[in-house]
Structures are given as C-alpha cells and as structure tokens.
Protein backbone atom coordinates (compact mmCIF):
# COMPACT_ATOMS: atom_id res chain seq x y z
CA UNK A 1 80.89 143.69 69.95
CA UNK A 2 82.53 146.78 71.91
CA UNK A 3 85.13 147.17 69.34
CA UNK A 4 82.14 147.47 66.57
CA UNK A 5 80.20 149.61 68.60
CA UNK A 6 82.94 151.85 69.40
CA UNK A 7 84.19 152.35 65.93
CA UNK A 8 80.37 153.36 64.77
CA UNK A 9 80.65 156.23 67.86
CA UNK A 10 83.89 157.51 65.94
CA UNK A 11 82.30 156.89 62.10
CA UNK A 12 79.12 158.89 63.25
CA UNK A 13 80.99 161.89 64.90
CA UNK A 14 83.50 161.84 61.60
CA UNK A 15 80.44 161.76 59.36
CA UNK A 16 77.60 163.18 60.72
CA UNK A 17 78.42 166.74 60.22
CA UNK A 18 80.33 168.02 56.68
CA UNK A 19 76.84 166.58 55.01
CA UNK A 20 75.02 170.04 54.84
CA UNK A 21 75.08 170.14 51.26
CA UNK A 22 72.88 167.92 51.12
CA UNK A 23 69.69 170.14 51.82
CA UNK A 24 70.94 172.47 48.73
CA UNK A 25 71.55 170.15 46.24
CA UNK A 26 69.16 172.91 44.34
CA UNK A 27 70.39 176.16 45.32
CA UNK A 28 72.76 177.93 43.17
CA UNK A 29 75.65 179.42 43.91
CA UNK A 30 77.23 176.12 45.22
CA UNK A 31 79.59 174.67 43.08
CA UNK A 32 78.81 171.14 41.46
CA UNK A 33 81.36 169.79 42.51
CA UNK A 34 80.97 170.48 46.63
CA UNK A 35 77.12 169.39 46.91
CA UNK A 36 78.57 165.89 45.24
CA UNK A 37 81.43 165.83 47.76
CA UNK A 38 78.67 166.67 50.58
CA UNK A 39 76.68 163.56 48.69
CA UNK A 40 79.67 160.99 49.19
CA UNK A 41 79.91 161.92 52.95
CA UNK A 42 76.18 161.95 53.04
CA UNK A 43 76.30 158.06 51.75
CA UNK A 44 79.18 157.50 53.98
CA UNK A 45 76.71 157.61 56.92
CA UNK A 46 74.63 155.07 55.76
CA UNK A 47 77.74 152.50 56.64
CA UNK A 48 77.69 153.23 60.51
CA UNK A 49 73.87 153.33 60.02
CA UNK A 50 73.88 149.66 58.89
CA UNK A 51 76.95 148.64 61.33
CA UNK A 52 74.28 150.13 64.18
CA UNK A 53 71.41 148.10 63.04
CA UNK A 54 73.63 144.57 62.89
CA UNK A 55 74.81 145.62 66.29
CA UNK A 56 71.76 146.17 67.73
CA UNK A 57 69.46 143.19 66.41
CA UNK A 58 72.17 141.04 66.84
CA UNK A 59 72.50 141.95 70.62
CA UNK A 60 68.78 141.37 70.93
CA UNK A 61 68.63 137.98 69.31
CA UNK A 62 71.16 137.22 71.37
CA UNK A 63 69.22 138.25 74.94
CA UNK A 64 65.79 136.85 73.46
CA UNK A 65 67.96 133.63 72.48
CA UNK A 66 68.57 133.64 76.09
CA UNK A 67 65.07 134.10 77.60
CA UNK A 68 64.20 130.57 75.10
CA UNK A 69 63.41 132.26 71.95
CA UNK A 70 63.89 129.85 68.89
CA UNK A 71 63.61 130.28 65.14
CA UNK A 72 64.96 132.65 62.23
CA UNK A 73 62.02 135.11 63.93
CA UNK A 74 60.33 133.55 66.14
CA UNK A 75 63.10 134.83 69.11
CA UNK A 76 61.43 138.37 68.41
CA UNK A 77 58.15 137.15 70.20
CA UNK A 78 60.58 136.65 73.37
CA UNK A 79 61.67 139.96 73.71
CA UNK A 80 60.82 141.91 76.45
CA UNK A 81 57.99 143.64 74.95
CA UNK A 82 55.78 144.24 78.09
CA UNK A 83 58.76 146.53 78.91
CA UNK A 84 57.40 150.35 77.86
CA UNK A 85 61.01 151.74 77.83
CA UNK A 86 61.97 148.97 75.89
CA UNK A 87 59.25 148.50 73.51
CA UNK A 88 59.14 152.22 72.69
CA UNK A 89 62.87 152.02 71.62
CA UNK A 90 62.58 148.89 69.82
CA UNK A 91 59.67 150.64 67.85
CA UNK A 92 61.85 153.82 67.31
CA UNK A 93 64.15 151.51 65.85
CA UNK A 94 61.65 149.96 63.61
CA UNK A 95 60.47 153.15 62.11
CA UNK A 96 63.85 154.75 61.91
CA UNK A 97 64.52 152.11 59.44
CA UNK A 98 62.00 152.84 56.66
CA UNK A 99 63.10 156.94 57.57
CA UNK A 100 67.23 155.53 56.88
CA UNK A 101 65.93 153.52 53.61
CA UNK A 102 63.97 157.28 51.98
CA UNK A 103 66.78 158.87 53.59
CA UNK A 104 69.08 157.38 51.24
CA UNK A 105 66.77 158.52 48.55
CA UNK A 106 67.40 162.33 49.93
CA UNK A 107 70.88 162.21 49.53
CA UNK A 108 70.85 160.99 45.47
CA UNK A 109 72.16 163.66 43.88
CA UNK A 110 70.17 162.41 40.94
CA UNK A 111 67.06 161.24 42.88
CA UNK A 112 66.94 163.78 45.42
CA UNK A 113 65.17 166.46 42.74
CA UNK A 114 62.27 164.12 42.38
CA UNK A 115 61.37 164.79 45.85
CA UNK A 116 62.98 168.29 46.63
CA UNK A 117 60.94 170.69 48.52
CA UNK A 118 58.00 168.18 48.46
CA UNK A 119 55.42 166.17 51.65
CA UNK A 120 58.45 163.31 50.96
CA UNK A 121 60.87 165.22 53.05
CA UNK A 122 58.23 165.99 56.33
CA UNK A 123 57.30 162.56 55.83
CA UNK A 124 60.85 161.58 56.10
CA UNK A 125 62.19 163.41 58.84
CA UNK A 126 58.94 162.67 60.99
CA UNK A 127 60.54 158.97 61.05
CA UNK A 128 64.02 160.34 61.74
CA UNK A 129 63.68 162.61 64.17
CA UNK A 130 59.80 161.94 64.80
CA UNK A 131 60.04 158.70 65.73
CA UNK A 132 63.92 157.67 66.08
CA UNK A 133 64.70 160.63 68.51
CA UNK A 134 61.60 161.87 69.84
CA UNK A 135 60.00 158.04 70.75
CA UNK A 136 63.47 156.75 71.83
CA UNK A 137 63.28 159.74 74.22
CA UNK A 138 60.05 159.07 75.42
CA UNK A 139 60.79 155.36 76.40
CA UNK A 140 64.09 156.65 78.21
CA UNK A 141 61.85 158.12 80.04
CA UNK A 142 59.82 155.74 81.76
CA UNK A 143 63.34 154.41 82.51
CA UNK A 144 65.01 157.74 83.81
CA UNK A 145 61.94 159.69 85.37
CA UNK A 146 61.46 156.74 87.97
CA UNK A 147 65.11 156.25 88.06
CA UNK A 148 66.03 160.25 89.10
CA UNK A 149 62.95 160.60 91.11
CA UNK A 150 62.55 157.42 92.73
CA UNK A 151 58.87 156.85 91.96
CA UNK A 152 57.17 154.21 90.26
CA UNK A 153 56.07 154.97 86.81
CA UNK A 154 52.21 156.27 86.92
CA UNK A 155 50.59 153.21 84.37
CA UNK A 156 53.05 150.90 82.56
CA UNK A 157 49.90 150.02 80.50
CA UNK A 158 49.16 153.53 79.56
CA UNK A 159 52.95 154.14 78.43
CA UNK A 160 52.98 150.74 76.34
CA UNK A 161 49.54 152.23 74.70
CA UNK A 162 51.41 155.42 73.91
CA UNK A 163 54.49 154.11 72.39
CA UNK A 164 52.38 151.55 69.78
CA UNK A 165 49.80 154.37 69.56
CA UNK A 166 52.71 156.59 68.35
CA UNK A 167 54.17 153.96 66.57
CA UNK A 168 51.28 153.29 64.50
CA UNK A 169 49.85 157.04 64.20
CA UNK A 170 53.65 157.93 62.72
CA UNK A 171 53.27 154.80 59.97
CA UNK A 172 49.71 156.37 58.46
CA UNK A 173 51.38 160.21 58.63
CA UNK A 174 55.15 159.18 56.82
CA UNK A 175 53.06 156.95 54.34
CA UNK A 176 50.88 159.70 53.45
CA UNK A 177 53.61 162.36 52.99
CA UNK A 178 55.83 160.34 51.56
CA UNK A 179 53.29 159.12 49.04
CA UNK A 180 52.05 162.31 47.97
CA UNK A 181 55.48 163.80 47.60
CA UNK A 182 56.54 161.09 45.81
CA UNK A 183 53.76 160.27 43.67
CA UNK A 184 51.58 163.76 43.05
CA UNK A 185 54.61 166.20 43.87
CA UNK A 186 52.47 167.41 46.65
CA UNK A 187 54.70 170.79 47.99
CA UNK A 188 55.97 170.87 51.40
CA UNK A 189 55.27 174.24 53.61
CA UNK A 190 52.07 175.07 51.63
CA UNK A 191 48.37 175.43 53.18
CA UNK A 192 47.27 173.42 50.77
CA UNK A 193 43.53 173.89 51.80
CA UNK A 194 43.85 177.18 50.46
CA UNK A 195 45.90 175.92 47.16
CA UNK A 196 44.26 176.70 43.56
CA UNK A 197 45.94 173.59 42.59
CA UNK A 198 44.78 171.07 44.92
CA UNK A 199 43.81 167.57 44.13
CA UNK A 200 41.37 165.60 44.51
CA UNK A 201 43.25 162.68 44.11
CA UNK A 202 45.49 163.93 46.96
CA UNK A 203 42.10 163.36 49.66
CA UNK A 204 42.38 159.77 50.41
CA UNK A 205 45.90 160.64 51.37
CA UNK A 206 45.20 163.50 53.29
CA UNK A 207 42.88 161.69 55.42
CA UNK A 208 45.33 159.16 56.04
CA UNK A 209 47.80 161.70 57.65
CA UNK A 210 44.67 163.06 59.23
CA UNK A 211 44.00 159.70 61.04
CA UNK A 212 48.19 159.60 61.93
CA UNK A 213 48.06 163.00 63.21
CA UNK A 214 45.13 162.49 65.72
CA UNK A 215 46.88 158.87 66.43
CA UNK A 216 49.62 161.05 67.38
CA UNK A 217 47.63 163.49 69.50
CA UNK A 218 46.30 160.67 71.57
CA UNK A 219 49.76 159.46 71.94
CA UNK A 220 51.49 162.77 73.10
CA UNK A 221 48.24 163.18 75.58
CA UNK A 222 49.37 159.78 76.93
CA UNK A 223 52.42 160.69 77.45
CA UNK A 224 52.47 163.74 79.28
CA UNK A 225 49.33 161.95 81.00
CA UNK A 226 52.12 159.00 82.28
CA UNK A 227 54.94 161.59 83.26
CA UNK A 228 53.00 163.83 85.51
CA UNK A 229 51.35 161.24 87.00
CA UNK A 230 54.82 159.81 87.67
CA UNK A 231 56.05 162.67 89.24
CA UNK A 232 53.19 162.32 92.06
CA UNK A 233 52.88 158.66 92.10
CA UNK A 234 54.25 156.58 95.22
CA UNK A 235 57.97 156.33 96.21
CA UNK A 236 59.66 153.00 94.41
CA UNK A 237 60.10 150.24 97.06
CA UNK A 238 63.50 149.82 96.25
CA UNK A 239 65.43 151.75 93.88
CA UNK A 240 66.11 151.24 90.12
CA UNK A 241 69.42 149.63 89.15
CA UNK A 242 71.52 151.17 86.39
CA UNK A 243 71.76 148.05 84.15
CA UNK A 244 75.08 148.01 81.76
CA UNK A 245 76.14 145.70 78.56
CA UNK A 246 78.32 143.53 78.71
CA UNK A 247 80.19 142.13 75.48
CA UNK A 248 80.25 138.98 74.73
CA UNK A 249 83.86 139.12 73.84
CA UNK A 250 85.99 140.09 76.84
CA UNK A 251 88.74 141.04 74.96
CA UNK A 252 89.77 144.75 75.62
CA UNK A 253 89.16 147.39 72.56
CA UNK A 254 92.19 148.19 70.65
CA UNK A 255 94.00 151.41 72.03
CA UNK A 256 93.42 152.95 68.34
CA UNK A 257 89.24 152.87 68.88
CA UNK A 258 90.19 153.81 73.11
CA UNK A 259 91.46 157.03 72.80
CA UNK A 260 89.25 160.19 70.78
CA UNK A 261 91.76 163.01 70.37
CA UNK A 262 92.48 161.41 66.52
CA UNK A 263 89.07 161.45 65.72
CA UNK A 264 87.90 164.77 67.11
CA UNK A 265 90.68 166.00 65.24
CA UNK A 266 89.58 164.70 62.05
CA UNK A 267 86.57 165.34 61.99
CA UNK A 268 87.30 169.13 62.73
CA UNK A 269 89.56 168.78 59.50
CA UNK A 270 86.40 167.20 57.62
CA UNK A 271 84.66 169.77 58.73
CA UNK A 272 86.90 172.62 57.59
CA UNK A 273 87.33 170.96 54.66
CA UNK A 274 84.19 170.60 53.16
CA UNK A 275 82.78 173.98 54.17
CA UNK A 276 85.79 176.23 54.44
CA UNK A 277 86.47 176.87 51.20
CA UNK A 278 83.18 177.22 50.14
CA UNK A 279 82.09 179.76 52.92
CA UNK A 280 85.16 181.81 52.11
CA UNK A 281 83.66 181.78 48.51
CA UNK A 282 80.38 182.77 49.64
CA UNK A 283 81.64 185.82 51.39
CA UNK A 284 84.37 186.66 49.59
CA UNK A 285 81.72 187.48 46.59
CA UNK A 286 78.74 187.89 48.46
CA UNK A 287 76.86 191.30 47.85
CA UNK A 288 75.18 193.01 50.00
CA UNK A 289 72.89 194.86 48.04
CA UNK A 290 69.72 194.19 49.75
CA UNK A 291 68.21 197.66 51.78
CA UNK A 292 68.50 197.71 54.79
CA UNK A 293 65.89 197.43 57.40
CA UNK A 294 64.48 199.06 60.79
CA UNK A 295 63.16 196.34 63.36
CA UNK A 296 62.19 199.35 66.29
C-alpha cells in the first residue's frame, strides 16, 4: 500500500523525536508529569512500528506468493534468500523485532526502573541499532557498492556468511545482556571483571555474549573482507538496474499524505512542545555553582 507506507514516513518523523524523556525517566529535576507525556509519544511509535512490519511482510508474501510459495509459512522458504543484500535486511528485520518488543519494555514508565541503567538496555539497543541499522546497512551495501562502482561484488557467499554470522552472533550477545539485566540486575558501563560484586551465577551468561561477540568479530572481518575486495574486483558486465516498488493498488495517494509542509510543521510544534517548556525550566533555575575549570 503507498498510501500506508506514506502515512508511516509522516507518523515516524511526527513521533520519532519529542521521546527524549524517555532515557530520564530517573533523573530528577524533570517534572512527573513531562517524562509521562514523553512515555505516551514514546508508545505512540510503536503504532508506525507495527504499520511497518504489516507493510513489509505483507509485501514479501506477496513477491514469494509470486515466485510459487504456498502455505501460512511455507512462502518464506521462497524468498530470495540466496540474495546477500536481501537476506541481510530480512535478518535486520528479524532481530529488530525482538529489539521493538524489549523496547516497549524501556518506555514503561512503571517497568522501565526494573531495567534502568542495567546489560538490558546494551542488549537492547545492539538489536536496534546493532542489527536493524548497522546490518540493514551492510546488505545495502552489496547492493550500492557494485551499483556506484560498477564492479561485481567480491564473494556473494562470503557476504551471505557474514550477514547469518552477524545475525546469529547478535542473538547469543542481546540474550545474554538482556538476561542478566533483567534477571541478576547486572549494571551497564561497569568492568565488571574488576567488580567486588560479581557473580558467579552471571558466568554462563557472560560466556554466551563472549561467543556473540567473537561471532560478531568474524562477521565484521567478513565484511570489510567483501567490500575491499569489491572495490578491486572485475568491472560488472552490464550494469545494475535501480529496481522500484510498485503498489499493488494504482490508485494515486491522497493529496493530504502528498504534500509534507503540514507535517514538518507539526512535528516542529511537537517538538517545541514537549521540550520547550521544560528547557526554559531547566535554565531558568539552573545554578551554576560548579568551579570552573582550565582545559590548557
């Protein structure tokens, strides 16, 4: 669907911002009141979140449907998995899920000070922007590098190997972390090989991230491996088409989702509005009283 895709564009650049709060839901000097306002927007991304994820499955059931994929899952074996740019997006996408689902857990403003400042929130970003940015980029480009350069990407094998390699080394780290944050209250931002207080229960764990983190390693090494040895591999043959979606629905988008000047101006008012006031607060009683200090 254009239309729903082009409303979830608007939704996320509305709602993606005045959520800041968020990340202080234990700091004083913030009023109640605005970290549970910064909470409500913070939940209101979860809707374009889960409009995204319809969007996007649905689109590729469709195109596996296509290529003679049958069944309520069996269509997923049909996708175009030998693909590395498209496997290591579809894997992004897989991980990003279980990082949306403790996400959600992050923005409680009841639940969030179970896991505060604990090896939950590294393990949860890791499958944000770990996996959902950083192995989304990396499958872009094996599409891009060869596209820009016009040479033929170095090992397609080697670049499916990294993405499940990352894939798989990100699972064992974000279970770990979020497992010992969780569970033991294992702090975040501590060498904890040096910590009085360490665990012994916290081991089996720690060698689990361990095993993700070298996982990882291999994975990066791959990477870097594929696009070097892009850049100095043979010229393409013929070059590589810019493919584009089509909708299934011709129908044009409504003029109200076709035009952005609304919705850049709202969300500047969102913005203003939910840290304005506050920042004018913060300064307007802020004291400096701290001495100051000579950096040369």
């Amino acid at each position: 669907s254009d239309s729903l895709a082009r409303l979830v564009f608007w939704l996320f650049l509305i709602l993606s911002t005045p959520v800041g709060f968020h990340h202080q839901y234990t700091d004083p000097g913030i009023p109640q009141a605005w970290k549970f306002f910064h909470a409500l927007l913070t939940y209101g991304v979860a809707f374009p979140s889960l409009l995204t994820a319809f969007t996007v499955v649905a689109s590729l059931e469709i195109g596996a449907r296509a290529r003679g994929g049958k069944g309520y899952l069996g269509w997923v074996r049909r996708l175009n998995w030998g693909d590395p740019s498209y496997a290591a997006q579809n894997l992004a996408m897989i991980l990003f899920a279980f990082g949306g689902i403790s996400g959600i857990t992050n923005a409680s403003y009841n639940m969030n000070l179970a896991v505060h400042n604990t090896s939950w929130i590294p393990g949860h970003f890791h499958l944000t922007v770990g996996s959902a940015t950083t192995l989304t980029f990396m499958g872009i480009a094996y599409w891009l590098i060869p596209k820009l350069t016009g040479r033929k990407l170095f090992s397609r094998r080697l670049a499916r190997w990294q993405a499940w390699s990352w894939f798989f080394g990100m699972l064992l780290f974000s279970n770990a972390y979020h497992v010992l944050g969780l569970h033991f209250g294992v702090p975040r931002r501590t060498m904890l090989g040096a910590a009085p207080y360490a665990d012994p229960a916290w081991n089996p764990l720690l060698m689990e991230s361990l095993l993700g983190v070298l996982l990882l390693t291999v994975s990066a090494t791959l990477f870097f491996a594929v696009v070097l040895g892009t850049l100095v591999n043979r010229k393409l043959d013929a070059p590589i088409e810019m493919p584009v979606a089509e909708p299934l629905d011709p129908t044009p988008a409504p003029a109200w989702l076709d035009t952005w000047w609304p919705w850049v101006n709202g969300a500047i008012a969102l913005v203003l509005l939910a840290y304005g006031p506050m920042l004018f607060q913060l300064i307007r009683e802020m004291q400096l009283n701290a001495p100051g200090r000579i950096v040369w």
